[in-house]
Protein backbone atom coordinates (compact mmCIF):
# COMPACT_ATOMS: atom_id res chain seq x y z
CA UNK A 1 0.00 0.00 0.00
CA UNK A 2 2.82 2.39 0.85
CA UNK A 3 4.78 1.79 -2.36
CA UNK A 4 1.19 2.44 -4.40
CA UNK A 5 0.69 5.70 -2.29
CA UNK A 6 3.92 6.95 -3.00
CA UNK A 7 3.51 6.54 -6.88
CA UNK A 8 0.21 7.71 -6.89
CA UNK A 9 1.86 10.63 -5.21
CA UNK A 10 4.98 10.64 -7.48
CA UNK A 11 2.27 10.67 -10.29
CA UNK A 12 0.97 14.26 -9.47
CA UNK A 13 4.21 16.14 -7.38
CA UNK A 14 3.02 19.96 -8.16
CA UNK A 15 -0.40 19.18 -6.60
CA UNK A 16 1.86 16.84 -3.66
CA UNK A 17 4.05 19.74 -2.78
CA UNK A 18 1.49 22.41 -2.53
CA UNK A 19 -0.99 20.76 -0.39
CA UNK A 20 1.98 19.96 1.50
CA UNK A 21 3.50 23.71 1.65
CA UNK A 22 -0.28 24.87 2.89
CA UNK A 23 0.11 23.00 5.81
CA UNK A 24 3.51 23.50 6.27
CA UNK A 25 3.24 26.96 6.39
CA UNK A 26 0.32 26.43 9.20
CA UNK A 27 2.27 23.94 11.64
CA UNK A 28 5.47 26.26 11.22
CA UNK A 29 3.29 29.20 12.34
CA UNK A 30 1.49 27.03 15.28
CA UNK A 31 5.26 25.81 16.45
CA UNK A 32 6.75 29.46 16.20
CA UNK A 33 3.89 30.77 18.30
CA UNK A 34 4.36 27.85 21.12
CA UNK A 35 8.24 28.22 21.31
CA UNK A 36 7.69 32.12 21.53
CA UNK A 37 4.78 31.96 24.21
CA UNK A 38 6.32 29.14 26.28
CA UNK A 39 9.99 29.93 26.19
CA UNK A 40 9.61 33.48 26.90
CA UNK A 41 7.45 32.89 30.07
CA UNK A 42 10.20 30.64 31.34
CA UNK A 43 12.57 32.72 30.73
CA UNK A 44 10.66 35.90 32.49
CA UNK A 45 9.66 33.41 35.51
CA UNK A 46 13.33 32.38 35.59
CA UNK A 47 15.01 35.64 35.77
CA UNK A 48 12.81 37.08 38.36
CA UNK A 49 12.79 34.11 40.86
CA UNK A 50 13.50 35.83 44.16
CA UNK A 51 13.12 38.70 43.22
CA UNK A 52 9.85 40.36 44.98
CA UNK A 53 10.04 44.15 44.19
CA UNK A 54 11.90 46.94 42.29
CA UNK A 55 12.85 50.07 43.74
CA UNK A 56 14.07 52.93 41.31
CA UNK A 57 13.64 56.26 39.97
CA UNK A 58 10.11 57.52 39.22
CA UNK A 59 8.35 56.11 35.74
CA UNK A 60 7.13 53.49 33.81
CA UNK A 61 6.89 50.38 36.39
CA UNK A 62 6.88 48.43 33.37
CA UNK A 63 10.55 49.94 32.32
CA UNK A 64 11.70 49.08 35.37
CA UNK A 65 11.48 45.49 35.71
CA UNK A 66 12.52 45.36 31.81
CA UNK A 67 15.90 47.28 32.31
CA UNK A 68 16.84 46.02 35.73
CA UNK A 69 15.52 42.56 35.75
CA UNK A 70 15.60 41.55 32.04
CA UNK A 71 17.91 43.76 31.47
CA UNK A 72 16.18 44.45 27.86
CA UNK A 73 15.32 48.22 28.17
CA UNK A 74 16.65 51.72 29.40
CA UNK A 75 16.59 52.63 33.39
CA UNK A 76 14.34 55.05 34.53
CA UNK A 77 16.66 57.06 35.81
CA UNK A 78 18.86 56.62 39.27
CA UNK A 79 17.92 57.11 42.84
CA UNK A 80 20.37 57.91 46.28
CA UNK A 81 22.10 55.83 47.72
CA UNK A 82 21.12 56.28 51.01
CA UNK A 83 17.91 55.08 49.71
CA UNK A 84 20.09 51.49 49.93
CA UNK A 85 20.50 51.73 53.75
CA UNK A 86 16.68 53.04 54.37
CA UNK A 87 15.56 49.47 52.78
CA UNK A 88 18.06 47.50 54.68
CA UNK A 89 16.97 48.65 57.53
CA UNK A 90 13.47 48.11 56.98
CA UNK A 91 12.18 45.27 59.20
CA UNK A 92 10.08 43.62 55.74
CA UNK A 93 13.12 43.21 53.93
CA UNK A 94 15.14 40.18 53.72
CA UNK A 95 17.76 41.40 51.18
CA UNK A 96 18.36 44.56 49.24
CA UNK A 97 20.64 44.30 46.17
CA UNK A 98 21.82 47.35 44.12
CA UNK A 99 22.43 47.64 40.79
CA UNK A 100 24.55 50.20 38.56
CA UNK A 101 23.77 49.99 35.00
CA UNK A 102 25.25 52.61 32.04
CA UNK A 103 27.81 50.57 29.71
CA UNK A 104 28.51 47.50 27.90
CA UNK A 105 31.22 44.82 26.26
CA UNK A 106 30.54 43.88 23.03
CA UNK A 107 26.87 44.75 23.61
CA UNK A 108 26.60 42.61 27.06
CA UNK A 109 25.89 44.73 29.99
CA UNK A 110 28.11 45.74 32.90
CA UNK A 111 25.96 45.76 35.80
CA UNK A 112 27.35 47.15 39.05
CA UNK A 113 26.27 45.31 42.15
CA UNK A 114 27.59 43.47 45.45
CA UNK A 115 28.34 40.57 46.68
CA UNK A 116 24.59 39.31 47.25
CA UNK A 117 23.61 39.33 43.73
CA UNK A 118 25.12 35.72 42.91
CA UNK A 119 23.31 34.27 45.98
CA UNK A 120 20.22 35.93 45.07
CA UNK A 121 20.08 34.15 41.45
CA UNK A 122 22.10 31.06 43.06
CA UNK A 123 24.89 31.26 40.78
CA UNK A 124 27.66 29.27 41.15
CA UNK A 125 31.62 30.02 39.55
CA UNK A 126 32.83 27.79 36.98
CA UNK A 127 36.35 29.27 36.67
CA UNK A 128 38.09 31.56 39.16
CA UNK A 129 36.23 33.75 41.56
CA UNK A 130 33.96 36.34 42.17
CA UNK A 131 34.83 40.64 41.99
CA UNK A 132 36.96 41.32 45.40
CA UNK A 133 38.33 45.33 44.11
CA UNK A 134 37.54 47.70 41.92
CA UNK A 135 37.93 46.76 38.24
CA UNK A 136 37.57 43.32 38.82
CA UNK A 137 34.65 41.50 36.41
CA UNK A 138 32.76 38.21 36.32
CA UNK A 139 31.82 37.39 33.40
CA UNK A 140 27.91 35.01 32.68
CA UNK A 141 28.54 32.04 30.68
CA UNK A 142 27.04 33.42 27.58
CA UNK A 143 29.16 36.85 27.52
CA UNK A 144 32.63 34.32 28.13
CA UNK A 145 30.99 31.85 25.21
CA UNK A 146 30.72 34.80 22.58
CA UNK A 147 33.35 36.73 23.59
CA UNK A 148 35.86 34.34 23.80
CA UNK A 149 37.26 36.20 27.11
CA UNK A 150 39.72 34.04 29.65
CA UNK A 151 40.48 34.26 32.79
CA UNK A 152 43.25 37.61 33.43
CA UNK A 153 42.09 38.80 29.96
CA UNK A 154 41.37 42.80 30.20
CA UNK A 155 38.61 44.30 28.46
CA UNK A 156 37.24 47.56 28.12
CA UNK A 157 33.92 49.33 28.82
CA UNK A 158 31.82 51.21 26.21
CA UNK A 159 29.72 54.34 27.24
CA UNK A 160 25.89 53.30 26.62
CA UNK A 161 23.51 49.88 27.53
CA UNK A 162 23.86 48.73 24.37
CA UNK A 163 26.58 47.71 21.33
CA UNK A 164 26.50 50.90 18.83
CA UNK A 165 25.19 52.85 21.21
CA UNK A 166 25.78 56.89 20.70
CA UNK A 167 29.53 56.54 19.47
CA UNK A 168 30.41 54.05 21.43
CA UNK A 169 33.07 56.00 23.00
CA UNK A 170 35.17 53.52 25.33
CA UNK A 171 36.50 54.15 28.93
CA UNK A 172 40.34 53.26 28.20
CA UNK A 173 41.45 54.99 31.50
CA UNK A 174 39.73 52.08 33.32
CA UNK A 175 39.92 48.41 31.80
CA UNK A 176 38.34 45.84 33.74
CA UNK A 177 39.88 42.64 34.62
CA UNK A 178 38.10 39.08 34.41
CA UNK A 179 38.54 37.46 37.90
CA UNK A 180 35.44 34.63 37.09
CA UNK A 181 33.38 33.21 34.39
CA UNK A 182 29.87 31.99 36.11
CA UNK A 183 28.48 28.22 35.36
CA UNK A 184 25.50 28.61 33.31
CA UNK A 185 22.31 28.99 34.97
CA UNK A 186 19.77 29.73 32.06
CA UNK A 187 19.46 33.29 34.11
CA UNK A 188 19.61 36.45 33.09
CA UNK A 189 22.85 36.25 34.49
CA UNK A 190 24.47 34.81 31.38
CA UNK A 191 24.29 37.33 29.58
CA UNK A 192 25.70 40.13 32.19
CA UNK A 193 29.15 41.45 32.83
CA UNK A 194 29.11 41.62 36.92
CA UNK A 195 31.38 44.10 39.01
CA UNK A 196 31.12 45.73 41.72
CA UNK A 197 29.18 49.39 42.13
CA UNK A 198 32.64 51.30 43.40
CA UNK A 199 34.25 49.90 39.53
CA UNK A 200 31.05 51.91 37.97
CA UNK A 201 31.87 54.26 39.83
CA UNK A 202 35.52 55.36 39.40
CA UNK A 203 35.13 54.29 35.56
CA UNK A 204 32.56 57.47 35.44
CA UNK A 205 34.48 59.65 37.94
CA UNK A 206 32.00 59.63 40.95
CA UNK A 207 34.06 60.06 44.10
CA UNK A 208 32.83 57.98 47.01
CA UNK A 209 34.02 56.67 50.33
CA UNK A 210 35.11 52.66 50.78
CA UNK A 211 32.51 50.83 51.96
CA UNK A 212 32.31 48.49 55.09
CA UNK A 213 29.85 45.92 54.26
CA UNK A 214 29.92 44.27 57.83
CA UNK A 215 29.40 47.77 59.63
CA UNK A 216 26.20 48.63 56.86
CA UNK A 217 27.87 51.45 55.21
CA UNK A 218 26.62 50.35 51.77
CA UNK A 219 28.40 52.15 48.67
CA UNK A 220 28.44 49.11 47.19
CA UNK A 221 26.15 51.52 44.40
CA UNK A 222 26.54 53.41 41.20
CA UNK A 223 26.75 55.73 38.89
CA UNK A 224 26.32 59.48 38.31
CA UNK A 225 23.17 60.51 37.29
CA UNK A 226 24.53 63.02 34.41
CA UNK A 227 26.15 60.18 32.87
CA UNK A 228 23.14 57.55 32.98
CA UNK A 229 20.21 59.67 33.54
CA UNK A 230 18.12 57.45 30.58
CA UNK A 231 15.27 58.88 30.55
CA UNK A 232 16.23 62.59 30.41
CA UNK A 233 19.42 62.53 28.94
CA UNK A 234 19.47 58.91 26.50
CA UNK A 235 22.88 60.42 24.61
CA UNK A 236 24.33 59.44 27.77
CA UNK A 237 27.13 62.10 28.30
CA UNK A 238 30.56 60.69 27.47
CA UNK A 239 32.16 64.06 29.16
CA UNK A 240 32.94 62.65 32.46
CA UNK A 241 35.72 59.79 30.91
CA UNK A 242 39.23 60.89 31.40
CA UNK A 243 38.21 63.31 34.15
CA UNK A 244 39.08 63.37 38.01
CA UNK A 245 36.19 62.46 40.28
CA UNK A 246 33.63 64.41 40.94
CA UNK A 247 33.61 66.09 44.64
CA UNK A 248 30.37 66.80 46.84
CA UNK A 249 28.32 64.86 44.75
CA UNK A 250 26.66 61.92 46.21
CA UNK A 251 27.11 58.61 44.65
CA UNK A 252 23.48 57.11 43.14
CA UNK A 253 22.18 53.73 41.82
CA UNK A 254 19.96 52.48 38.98
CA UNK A 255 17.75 50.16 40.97
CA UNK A 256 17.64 47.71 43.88
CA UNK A 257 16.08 44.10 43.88
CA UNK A 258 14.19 43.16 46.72
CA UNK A 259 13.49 40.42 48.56
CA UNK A 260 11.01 40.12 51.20
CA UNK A 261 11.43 38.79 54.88
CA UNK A 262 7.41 38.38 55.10
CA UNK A 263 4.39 38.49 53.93
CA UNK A 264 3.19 41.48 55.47
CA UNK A 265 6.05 43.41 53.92
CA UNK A 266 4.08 42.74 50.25
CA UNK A 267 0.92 44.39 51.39
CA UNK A 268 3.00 47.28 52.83
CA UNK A 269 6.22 48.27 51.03
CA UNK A 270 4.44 48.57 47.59
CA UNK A 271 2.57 51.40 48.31
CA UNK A 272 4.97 52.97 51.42
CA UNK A 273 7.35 53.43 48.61
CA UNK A 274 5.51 54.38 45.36
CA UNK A 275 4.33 57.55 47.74
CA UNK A 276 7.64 59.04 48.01
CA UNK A 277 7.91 61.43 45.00
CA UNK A 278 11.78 60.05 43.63
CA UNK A 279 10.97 56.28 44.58
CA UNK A 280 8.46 53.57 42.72
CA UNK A 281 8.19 50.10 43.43
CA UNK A 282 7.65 48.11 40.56
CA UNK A 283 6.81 43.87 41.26
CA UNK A 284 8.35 41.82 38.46
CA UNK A 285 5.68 39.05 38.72
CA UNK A 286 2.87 41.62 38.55
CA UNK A 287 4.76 43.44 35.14
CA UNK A 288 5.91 40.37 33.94
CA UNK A 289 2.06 39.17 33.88
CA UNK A 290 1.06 42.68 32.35
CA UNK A 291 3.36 42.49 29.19
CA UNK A 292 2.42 38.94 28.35
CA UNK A 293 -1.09 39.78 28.29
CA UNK A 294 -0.19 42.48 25.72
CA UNK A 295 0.72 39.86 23.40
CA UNK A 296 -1.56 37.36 24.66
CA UNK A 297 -4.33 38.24 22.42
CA UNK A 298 -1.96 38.92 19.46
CA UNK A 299 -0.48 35.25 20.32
CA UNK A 300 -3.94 33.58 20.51
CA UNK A 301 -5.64 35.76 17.15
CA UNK A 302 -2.44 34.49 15.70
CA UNK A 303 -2.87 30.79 16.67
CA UNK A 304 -6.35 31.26 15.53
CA UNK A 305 -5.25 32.28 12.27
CA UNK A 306 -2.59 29.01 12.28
CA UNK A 307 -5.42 26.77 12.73
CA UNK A 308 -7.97 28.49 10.35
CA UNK A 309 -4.91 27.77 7.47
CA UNK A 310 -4.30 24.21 8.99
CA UNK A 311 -7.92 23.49 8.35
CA UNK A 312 -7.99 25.63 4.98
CA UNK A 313 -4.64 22.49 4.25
CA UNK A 314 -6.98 19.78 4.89
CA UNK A 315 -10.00 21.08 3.39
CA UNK A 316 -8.05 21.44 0.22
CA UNK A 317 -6.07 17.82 0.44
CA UNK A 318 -9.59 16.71 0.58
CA UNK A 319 -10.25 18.27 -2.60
CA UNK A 320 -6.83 17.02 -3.96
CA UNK A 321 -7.65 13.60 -3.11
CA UNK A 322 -11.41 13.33 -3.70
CA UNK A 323 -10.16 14.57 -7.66
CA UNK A 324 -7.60 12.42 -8.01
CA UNK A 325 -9.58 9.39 -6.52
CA UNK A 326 -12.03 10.07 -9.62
CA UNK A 327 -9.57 10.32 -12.05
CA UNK A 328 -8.21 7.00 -10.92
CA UNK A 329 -11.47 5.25 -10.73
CA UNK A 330 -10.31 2.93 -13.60
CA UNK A 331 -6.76 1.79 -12.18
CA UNK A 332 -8.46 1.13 -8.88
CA UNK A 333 -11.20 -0.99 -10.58
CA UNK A 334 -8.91 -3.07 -12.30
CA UNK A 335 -6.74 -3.15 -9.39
CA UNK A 336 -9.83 -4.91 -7.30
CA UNK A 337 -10.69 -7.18 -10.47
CA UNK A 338 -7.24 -8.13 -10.24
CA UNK A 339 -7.40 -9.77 -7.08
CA UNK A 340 -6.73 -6.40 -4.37
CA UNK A 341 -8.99 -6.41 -1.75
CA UNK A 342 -11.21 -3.50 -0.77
CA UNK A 343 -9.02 -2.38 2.72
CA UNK A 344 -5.98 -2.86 0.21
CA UNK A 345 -7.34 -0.20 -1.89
CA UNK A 346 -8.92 2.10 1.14
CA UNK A 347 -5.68 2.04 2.70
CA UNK A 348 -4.09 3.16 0.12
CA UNK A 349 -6.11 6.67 -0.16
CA UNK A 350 -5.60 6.73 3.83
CA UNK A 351 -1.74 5.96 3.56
CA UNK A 352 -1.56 8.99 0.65
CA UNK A 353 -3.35 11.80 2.95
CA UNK A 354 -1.04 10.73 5.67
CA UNK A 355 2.07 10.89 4.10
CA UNK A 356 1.20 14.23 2.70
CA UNK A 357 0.22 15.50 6.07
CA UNK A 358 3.52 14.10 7.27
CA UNK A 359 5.45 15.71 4.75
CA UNK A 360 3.65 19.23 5.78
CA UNK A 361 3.55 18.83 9.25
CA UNK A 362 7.38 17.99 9.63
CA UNK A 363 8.92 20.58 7.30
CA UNK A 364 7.05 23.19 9.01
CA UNK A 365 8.38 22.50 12.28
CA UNK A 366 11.74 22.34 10.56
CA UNK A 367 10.89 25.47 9.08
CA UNK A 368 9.75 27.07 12.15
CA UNK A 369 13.50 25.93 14.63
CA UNK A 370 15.16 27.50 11.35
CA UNK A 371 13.05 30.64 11.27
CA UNK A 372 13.93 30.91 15.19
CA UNK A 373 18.01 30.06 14.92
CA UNK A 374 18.15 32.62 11.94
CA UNK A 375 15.98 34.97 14.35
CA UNK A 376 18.21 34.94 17.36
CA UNK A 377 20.89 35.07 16.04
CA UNK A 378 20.08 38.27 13.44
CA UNK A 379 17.98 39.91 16.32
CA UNK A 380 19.94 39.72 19.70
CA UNK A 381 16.67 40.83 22.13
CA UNK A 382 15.03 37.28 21.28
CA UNK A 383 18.12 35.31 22.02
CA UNK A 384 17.93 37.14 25.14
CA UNK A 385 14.22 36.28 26.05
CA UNK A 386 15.97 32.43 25.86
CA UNK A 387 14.46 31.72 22.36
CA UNK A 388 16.43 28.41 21.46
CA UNK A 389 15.84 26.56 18.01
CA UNK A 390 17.39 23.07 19.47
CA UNK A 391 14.49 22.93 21.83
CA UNK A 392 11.55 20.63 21.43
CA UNK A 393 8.47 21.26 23.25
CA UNK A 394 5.74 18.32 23.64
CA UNK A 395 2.86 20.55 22.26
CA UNK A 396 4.76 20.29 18.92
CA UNK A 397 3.79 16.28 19.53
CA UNK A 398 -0.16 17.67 19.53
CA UNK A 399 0.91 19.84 16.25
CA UNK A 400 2.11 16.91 14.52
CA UNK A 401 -0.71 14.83 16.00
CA UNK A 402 -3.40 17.32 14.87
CA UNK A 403 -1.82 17.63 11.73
CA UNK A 404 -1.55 14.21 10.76
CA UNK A 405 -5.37 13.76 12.26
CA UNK A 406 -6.63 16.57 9.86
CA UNK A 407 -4.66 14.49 6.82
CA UNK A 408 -6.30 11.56 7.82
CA UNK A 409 -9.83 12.58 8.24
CA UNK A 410 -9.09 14.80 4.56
CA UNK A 411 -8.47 11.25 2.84
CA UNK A 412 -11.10 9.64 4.71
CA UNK A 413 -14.13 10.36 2.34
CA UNK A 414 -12.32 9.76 -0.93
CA UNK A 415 -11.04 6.68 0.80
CA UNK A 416 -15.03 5.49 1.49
CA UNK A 417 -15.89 6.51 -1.90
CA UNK A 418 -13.45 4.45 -3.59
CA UNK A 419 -14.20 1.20 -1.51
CA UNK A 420 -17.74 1.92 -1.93
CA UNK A 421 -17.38 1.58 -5.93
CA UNK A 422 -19.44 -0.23 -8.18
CA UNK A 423 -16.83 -2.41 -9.97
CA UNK A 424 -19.26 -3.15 -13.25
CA UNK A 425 -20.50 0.23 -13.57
CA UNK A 426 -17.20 1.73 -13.21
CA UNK A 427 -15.71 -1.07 -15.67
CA UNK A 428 -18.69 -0.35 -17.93
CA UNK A 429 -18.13 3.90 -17.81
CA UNK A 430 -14.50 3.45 -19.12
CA UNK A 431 -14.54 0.80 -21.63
C-alpha cells in the first residue's frame, strides 16, 4: 500500500508539494507561536525568581522590571544611595541588592552590584572567583561563550547599555579585569558582565568613600546621574571619561532588587514606597504578567489564524484527493478485479493523505526551529528572552498529532468513496 501511495503521489508532485506547503506553512506558524509563548514565560519566571520588588527612579513600572531585571530596556533614571540603607533597615526586607547599569562589552551589559547578587540568582563560579576590588569582572557564561574572554584577559567598557550605542566612545582609563566566568544557569545572568558598584563608579568619575559591608555602610552603588540619567538625557554624556572624580556629589544607583522577609512586607512596602515622589516600586511578577497579556491576544488571534490555514490544508487535500480518486477510478477498478482487496485499496487513499500530512507537518516545524536560529541570532533581544531553536516542546507532539489527524480525516471520504465503488458500472463507464 505504501509503495502504491507513493507513486500515486509521485504521479501528481506539483499538486503533492502544494498541499503539502499549505500545511507546512500552518504547523510552522502554530510551532513558532508555542516556542515564543512558552519559552519566553520561562525565561521571564526564571530571571525574576527571588526577586519580589523593584525600587528605582520615578516612571514606567513596566521599564523598570525590563531594564533592571531583564535587562532588555533603558533605566528610569537613578535614585540615592542612602535610599540602599533606608531598605536594609526596613524590618520587611530580607535582602536589598543594588544595581549600577550605564555601559557594555561587546553589547553585554556591565551591571554594578555586590556581593549578594550571585546568591540571590544562586549562581555558582565555573572558573576563578567572584569581583573582590575595583575593576575586577565576572563574566555570565554566555558573555565568556561569545566573547571568547579568559580568565586575566582585560577588556574595556563602552559608554551606553547597548553595542552601537551613541559613538560608542570607550573608557580606556579604566579596563576591567576578568577574575570569574559563572556556570551557566539559564538566568539572566548569562548574559551580564558583573562588578562591583565602586568599579562603575571610578570608571565614570564619581568620588565615594570605601565601603564596610559588615558595619552597613553600603556604597556598594553606582553611577552618576549626568552620565546615565536614561530617561532625560538617553545620549548618555561621554564628558565625564578621562576626568578626576567628581567632589560633593553623592554617589546614586539604577535600581535595587528586593526580597522580602514576610508576607506582610508585600501588602505594605508597595505602596509605602511608590508615595515618596523620587521612589516607585515596581513587582516583576505583577509586570511580567502585564506584558504577556499584551501579546496574549496577538499570540492567541495568531494561533487562531494558524489553525484556520491548517484546516484551509486539509480542506483542500480533501479536494486534492477526492479529484484524483475520480480520475483513478479505472486503475483502482482493475486493481480490485485483479485480485486487491477492498481495505488494500482504502488504505491506500488513507496511507496517501497521511504521508502528505507528514510531509507538511514535519517541514514546518523544521521550518519554524530555522526561522527561530536565523531569528536569534540576526535579532539579539530574542536570544535574550531564551528563544532556542534546538528545543523541542511536547505541544509540537499535539501539532504533529493534529496535523496528521486533519490528513487523515481529509483522505477519509475519498477513501469510502473508492471502496464503496461499483466495480461493473465503473468497468462499464470506461470501456
Amino acid at each position: 500500500m505504501i509503495r502504491l501511495a507513493l507513486a500515486y503521489m509521485r504521479d501528481r508532485p506539483l499538486g503533492v508539494v502544494l498541499n503539502a506547503l499549505l500545511l507546512a506553512i500552518a504547523v510552522a506558524t502554530l510551532v513558532l507561536l508555542l516556542q515564543f509563548a512558552q519559552q519566553a514565560g520561562e525565561r521571564f519566571e526564571r530571571d525574576a525568581r527571588g526577586i519580589d520588588l523593584v525600587v528605582g527612579a520615578k516612571g514606567s513600572p513596566l521599564q523598570l522590571v525590563l531594564s533592571s531585571v531583564y535587562h532588555i530596556d533603558v533605566p528610569t533614571g537613578n535614585i540615592p544611595l542612602g535610599e540602599l540603607d533606608r531598605l536594609r533597615a526596613d524590618p520587611g526586607v530580607a535582602e536589598a541588592v543594588p544595581l549600577a547599569l550605564g555601559d557594555n562589552f561587546e553589547g553585554f551589559r556591565i551591571v554594578g552590584s555586590d556581593d549578594r547578587l550571585l546568591p540571590l540568582y544562586g549562581a555558582t563560579m565555573a572558573k576563578g572567583r567572584s569581583f573582590a576590588r575595583p575593576a575586577e569582572a565576572v563574566l555570565g557564561a554566555e558573555v565568556a561563550r561569545r566573547t571568547g574572554a579568559q580568565l586575566g584577559q582585560k577588556f574595556v567598557g563602552s559608554h551606553g547599555l547597548e553595542t552601537g550605542e551613541e559613538d560608542g566612545q570607550g573608557h580606556d582609563h579604566a579596563p576591567f579585569e576578568t577574575v570569574g566566568i559563572l556556570a551557566p544557569s539559564g538566568t539572566v545572568l548569562d548574559r551580564l558582565i558583573l562588578t562591583s558598584v565602586e568599579s562603575v563608579w571610578d570608571v565614570h568619575g564619581i568620588e565615594h568613600e570605601p565601603h564596610d559591608e559588615a558595619a552597613g555602610e553600603h556604597d556598594h552603588e553606582q553611577d552618576d546621574p549626568a552620565d546615565h540619567d536614561h530617561d532625560a538625557e538617553p545620549a548618555h554624556q561621554d564628558e565625564h571619561e578621562g576626568e578626576a572624580a567628581t567632589p560633593g556629589m553623592e554617589p546614586e544607583i539604577t535600581a535595587l532588587l528586593v526580597r522580602y522577609r514576610n508576607a506582610s512586607a508585600a501588602m505594605r512596602l508597595p505602596s509605602q514606597i511608590n508615595r515618596q515622589s523620587a521612589l516607585q516600586a515596581a513587582a516583576p511578577a505583577a509586570e511580567a504578567a502585564r506584558l504577556l497579556g499584551l501579546f496574549g491576544s496577538i499570540i492567541e488571534g495568531a494561533r487562531l489564524f494558524g489553525w484556520l490555514l491548517a484546516l484551509s490544508a486539509g480542506l483542500s487535500l480533501f479536494v486534492a484527493l477526492w479529484n484524483a480518486t475520480r480520475a483513478r477510478e479505472a486503475d483502482l477498478a482493475l486493481l480490485r478485479v485483479m485480485g486487491a482487496r477492498p481495505s488494500t485499496v482504502f488504505g491506500t487513499i488513507l496511507i496517501e493523505g497521511l504521508l502528505i500530512a507528514a510531509i507538511g507537518a514535519l517541514g514546518g516545524i523544521a521550518v519554524a526551529h530555522g526561522l527561530i536560529a536565523v531569528a536569534t541570532a540576526s535579532f539579539p533581544t530574542l536570544d535574550e528572552l531564551g528563544l532556542s531553536a534546538l528545543r523541542i516542546l511536547p505541544g509540537e507532539g499535539a501539532i504533529l498529532a493534529a496535523a496528521l489527524a486533519i490528513g487523515l480525516v481529509a483522505a477519509l471520504i475519498p477513501a469510502i468513496r473508492i471502496f464503496r465503488i461499483d466495480l461493473a458500472t465503473t468497468l462499464a463507464r470506461y470501456s
